[in-house]
C-alpha atoms as a PDB file:
ATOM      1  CA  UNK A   1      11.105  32.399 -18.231  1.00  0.00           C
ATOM      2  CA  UNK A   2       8.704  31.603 -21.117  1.00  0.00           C
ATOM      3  CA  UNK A   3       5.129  30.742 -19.161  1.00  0.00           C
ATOM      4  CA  UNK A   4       4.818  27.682 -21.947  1.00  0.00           C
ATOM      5  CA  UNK A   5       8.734  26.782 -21.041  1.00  0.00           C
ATOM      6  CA  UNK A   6       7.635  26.744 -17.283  1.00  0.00           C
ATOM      7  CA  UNK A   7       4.588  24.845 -17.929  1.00  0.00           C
ATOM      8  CA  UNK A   8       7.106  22.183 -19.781  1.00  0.00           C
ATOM      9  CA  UNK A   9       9.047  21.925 -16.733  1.00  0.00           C
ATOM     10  CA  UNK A  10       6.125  21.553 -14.029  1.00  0.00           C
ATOM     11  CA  UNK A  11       5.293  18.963 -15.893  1.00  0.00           C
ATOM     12  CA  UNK A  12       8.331  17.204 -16.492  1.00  0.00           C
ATOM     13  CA  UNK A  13       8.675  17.466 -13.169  1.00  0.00           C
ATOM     14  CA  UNK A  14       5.354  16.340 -12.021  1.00  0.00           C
ATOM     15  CA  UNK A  15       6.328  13.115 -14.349  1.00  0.00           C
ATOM     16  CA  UNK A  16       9.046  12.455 -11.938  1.00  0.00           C
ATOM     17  CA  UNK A  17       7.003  12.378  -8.872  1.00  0.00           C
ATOM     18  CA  UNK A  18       7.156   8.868  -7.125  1.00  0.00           C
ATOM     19  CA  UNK A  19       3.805   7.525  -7.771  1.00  0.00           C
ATOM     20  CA  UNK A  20       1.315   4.716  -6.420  1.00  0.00           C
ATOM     21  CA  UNK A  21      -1.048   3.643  -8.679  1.00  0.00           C
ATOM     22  CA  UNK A  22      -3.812   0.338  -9.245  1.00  0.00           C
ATOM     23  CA  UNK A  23      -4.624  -0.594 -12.933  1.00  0.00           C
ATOM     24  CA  UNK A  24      -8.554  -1.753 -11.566  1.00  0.00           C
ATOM     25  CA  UNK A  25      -9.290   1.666  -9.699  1.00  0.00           C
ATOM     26  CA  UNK A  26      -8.480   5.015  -9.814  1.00  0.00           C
ATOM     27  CA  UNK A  27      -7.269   7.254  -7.183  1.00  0.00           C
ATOM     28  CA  UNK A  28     -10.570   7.986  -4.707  1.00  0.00           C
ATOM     29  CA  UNK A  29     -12.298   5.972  -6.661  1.00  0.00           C
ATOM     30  CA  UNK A  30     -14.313   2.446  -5.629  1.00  0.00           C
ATOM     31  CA  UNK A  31     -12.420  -0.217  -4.426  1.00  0.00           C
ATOM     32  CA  UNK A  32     -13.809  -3.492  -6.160  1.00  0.00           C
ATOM     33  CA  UNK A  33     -15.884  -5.612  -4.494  1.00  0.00           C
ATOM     34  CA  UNK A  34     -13.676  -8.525  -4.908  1.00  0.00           C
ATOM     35  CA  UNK A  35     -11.161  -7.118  -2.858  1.00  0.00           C
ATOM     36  CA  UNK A  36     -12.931  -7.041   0.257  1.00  0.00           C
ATOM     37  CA  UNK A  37     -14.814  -9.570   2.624  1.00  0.00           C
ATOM     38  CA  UNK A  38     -17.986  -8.635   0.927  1.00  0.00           C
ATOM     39  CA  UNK A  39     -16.659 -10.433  -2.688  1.00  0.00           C
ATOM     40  CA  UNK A  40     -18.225 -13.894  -3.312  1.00  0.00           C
ATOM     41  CA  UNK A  41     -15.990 -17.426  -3.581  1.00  0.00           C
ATOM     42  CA  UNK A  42     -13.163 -17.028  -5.261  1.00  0.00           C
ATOM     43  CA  UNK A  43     -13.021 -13.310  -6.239  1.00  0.00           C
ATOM     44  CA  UNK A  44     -13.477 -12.336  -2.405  1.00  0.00           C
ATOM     45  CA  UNK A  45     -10.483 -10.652  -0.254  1.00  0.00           C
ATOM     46  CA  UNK A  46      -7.918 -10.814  -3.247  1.00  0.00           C
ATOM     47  CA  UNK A  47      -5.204  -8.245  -2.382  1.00  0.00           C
ATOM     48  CA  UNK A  48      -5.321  -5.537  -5.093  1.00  0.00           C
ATOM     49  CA  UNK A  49      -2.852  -5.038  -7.771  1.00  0.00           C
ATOM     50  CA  UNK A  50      -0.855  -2.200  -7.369  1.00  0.00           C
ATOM     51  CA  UNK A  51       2.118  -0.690  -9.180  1.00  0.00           C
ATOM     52  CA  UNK A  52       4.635   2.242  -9.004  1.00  0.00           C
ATOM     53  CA  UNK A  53       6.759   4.506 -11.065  1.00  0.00           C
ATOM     54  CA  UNK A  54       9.655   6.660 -10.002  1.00  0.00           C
ATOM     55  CA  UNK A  55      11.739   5.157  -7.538  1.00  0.00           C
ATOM     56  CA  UNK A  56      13.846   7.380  -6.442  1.00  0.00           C
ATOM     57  CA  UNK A  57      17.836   6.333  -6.629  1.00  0.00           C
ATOM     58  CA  UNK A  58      19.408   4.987  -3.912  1.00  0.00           C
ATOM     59  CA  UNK A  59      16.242   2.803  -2.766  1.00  0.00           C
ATOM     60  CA  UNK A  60      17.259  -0.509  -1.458  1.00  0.00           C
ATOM     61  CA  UNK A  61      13.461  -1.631  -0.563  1.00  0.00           C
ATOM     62  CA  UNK A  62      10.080  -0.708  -0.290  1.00  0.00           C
ATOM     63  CA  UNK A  63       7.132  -1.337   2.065  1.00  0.00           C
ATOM     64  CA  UNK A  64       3.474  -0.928   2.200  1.00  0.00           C
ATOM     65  CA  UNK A  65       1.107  -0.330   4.484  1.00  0.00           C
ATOM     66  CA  UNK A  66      -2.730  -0.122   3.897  1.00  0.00           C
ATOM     67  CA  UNK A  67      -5.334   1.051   6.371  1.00  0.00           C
ATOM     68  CA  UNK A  68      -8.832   1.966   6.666  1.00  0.00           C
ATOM     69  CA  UNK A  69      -8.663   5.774   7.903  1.00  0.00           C
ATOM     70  CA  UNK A  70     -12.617   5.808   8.717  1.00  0.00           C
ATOM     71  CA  UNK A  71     -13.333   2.872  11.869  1.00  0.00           C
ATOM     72  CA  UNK A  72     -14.312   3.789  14.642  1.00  0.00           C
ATOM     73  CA  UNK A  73     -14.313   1.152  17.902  1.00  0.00           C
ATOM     74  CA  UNK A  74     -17.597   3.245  19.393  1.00  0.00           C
ATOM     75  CA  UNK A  75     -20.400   4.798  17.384  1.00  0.00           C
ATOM     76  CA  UNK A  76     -19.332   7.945  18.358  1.00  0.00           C
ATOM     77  CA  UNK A  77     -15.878   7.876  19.627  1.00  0.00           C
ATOM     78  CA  UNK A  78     -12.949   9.072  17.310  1.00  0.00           C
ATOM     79  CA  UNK A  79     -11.246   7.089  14.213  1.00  0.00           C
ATOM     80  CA  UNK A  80      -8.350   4.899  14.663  1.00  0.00           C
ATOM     81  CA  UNK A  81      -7.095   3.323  11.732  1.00  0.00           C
ATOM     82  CA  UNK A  82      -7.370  -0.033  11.066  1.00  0.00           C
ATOM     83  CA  UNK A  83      -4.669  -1.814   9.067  1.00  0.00           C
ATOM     84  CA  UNK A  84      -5.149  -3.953   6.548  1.00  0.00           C
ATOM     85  CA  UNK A  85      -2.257  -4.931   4.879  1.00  0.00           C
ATOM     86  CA  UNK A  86       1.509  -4.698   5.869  1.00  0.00           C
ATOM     87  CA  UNK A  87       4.297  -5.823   3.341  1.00  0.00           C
ATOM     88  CA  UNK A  88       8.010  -5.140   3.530  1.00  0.00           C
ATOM     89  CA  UNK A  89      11.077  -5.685   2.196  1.00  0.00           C
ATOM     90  CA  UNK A  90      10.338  -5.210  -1.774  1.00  0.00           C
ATOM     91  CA  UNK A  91      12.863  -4.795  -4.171  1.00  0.00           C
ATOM     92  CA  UNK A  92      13.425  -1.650  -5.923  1.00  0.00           C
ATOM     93  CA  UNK A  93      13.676  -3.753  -9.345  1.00  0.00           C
ATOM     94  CA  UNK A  94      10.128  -4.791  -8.427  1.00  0.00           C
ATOM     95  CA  UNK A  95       7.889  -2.372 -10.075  1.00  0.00           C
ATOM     96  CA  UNK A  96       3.821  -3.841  -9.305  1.00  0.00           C
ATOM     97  CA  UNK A  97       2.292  -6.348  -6.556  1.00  0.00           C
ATOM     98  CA  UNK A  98      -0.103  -8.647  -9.088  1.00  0.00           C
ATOM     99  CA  UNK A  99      -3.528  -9.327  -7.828  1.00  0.00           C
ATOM    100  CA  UNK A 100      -4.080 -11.884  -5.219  1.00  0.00           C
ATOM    101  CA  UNK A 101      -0.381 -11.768  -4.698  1.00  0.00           C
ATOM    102  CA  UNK A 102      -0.475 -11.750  -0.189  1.00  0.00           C
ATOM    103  CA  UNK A 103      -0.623 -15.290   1.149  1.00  0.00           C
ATOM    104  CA  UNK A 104       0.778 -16.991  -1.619  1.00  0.00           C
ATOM    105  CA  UNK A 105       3.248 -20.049  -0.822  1.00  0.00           C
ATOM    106  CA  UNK A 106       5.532 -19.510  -3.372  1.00  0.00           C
ATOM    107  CA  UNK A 107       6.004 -15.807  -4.530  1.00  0.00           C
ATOM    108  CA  UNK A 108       8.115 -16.642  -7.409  1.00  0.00           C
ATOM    109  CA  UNK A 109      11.594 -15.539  -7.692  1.00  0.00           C
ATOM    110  CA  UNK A 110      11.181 -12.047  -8.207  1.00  0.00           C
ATOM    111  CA  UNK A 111       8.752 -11.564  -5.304  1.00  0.00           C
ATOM    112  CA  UNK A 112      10.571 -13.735  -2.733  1.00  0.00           C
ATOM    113  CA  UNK A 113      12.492 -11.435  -0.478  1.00  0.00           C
ATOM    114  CA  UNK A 114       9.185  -9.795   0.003  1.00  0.00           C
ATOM    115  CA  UNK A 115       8.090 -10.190   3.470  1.00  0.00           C
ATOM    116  CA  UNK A 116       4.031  -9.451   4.787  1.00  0.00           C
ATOM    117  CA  UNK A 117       3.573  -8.319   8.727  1.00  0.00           C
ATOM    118  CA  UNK A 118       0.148  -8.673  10.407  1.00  0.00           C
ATOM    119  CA  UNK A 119      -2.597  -6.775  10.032  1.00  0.00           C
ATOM    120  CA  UNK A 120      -4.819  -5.567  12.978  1.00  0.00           C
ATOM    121  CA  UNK A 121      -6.830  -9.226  12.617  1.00  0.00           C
ATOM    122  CA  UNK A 122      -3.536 -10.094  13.528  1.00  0.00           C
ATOM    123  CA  UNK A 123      -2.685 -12.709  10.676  1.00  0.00           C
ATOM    124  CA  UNK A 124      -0.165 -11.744   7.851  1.00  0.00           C
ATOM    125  CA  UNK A 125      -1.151 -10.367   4.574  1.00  0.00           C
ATOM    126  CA  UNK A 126      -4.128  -8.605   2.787  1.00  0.00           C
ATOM    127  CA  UNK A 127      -7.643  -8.837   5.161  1.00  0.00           C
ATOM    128  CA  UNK A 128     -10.178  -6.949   2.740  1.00  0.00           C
ATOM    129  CA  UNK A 129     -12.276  -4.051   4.265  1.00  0.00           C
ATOM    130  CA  UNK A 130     -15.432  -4.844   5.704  1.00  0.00           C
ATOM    131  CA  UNK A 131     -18.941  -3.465   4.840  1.00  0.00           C
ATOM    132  CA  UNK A 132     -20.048  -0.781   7.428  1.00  0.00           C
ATOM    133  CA  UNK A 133     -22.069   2.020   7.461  1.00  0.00           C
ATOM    134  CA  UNK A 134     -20.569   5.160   6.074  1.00  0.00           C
ATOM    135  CA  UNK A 135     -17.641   5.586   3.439  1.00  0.00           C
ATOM    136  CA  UNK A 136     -14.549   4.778   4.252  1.00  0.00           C
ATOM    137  CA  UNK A 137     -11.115   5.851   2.828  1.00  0.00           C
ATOM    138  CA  UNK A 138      -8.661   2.921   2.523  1.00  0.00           C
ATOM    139  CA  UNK A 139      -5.262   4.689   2.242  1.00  0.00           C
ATOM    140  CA  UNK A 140      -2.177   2.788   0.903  1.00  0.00           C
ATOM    141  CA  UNK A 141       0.715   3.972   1.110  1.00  0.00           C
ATOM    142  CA  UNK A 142       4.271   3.138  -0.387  1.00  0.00           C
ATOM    143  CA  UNK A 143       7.598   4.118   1.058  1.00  0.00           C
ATOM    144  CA  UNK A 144      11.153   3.962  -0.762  1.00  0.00           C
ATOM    145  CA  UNK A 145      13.429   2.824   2.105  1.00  0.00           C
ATOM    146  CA  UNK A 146      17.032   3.654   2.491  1.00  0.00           C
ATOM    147  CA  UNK A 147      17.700   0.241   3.969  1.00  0.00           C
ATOM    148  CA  UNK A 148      15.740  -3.147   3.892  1.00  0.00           C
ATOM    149  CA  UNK A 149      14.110  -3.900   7.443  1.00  0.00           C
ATOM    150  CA  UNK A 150      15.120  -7.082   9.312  1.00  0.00           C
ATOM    151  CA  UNK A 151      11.960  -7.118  12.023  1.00  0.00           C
ATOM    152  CA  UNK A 152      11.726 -10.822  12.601  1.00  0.00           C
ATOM    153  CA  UNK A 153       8.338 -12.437  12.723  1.00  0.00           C
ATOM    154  CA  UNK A 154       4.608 -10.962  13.707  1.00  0.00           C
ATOM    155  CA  UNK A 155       5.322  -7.668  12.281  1.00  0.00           C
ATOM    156  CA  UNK A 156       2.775  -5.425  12.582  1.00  0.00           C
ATOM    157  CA  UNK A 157       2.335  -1.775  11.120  1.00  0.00           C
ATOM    158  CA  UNK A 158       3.602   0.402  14.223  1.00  0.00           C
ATOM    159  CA  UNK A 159       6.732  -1.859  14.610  1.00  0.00           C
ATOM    160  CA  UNK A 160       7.321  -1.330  10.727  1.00  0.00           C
ATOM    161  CA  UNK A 161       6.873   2.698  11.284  1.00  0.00           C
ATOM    162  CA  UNK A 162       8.966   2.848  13.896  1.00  0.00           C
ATOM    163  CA  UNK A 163      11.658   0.905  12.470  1.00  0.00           C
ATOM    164  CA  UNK A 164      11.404   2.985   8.843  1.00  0.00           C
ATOM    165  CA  UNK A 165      11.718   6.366  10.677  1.00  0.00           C
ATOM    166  CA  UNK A 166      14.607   8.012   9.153  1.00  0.00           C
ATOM    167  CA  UNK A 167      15.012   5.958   6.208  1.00  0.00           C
ATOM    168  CA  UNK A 168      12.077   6.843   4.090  1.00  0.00           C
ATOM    169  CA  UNK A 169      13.334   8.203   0.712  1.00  0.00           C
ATOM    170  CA  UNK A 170       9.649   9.112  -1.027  1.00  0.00           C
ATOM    171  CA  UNK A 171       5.936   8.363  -0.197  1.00  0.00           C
ATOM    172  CA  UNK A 172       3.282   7.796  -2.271  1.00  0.00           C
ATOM    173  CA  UNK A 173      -0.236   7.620  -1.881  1.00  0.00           C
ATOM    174  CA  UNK A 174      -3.482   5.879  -3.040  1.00  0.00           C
ATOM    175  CA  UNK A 175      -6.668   6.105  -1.899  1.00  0.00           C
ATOM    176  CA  UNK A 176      -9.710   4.174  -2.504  1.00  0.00           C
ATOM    177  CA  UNK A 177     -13.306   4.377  -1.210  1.00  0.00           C
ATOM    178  CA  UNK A 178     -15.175   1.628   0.211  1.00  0.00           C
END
């Protein structure tokens, strides 16, 4: 094959990929201040906007989970992910979560089958990262679901894993440093 015919179809290809992306950072780059608990007033723990391209067919709903890959519980003792943000039950013909979105009482029409578990502060929706020492990677991730998830209430990241194995179509990643 012609290499400039190949390198046409890697990237055609590549353009297909199911991707996760934020219009106010770029992948491992800073995650704005205003989207943690170190904001100020009103621009302080807004959930981030986030959008997607490439669903793949057959997708009946998405989730999202976003945790902080870096805490540790002791000084020295291992990471365990924290979990920031759990939301479920998105519809494929949704295509971007707008900023501030979590906690809202009235989604709107096209967000309201969308459904947010607890995070590990154990209240639904977005918690922004807190200042500690070291970087941290906050990691969200987006999975195209074969099925939507009926989990009840208080769900929390590990129930929504558990109940997703076997159905995940794609995943796609973002990562942000804090």
């Amino acid at each position: 094959m012609n290499p400039h015919k190949l390198l046409g179809k890697l990237i055609a290809d590549e353009d297909q990929t199911f991707k996760l992306v934020s219009p106010t950072f770029d992948h491992e780059g800073r995650l704005p201040r205003k989207y943690t608990n170190g904001g100020q007033g009103a621009l302080k723990d807004l959930s981030p906007p986030l959008e997607w391209y490439n669903v793949p067919d057959g997708t009946k709903s998405l989730a999202l989970v976003v945790e902080d890959a870096e805490v540790t519980s002791e000084p020295d003792g291992p990471a365990v992910p924290w979990t920031h943000w759990v939301v479920m039950n998105i519809p494929p013909s949704v295509k971007r979560l707008p900023e501030g979105l979590s906690n809202k009482e009235c989604l709107g029409q096209e967000y309201g089958q969308i459904k947010e578990g607890n995070n590990d502060w154990k209240v639904p929706g977005w918690c922004g990262p807190v200042q500690q020492s070291g970087n941290h990677r906050i990691v969200f991730r987006l999975y195209a679901l074969d099925d939507e998830m009926h989990l009840g209430n208080k769900v929390t990241k590990d129930k929504l894993v558990e109940a997703i194995e076997g159905h995940v179509l794609a995943e796609a990643e973002l990562m942000a440093l804090f």
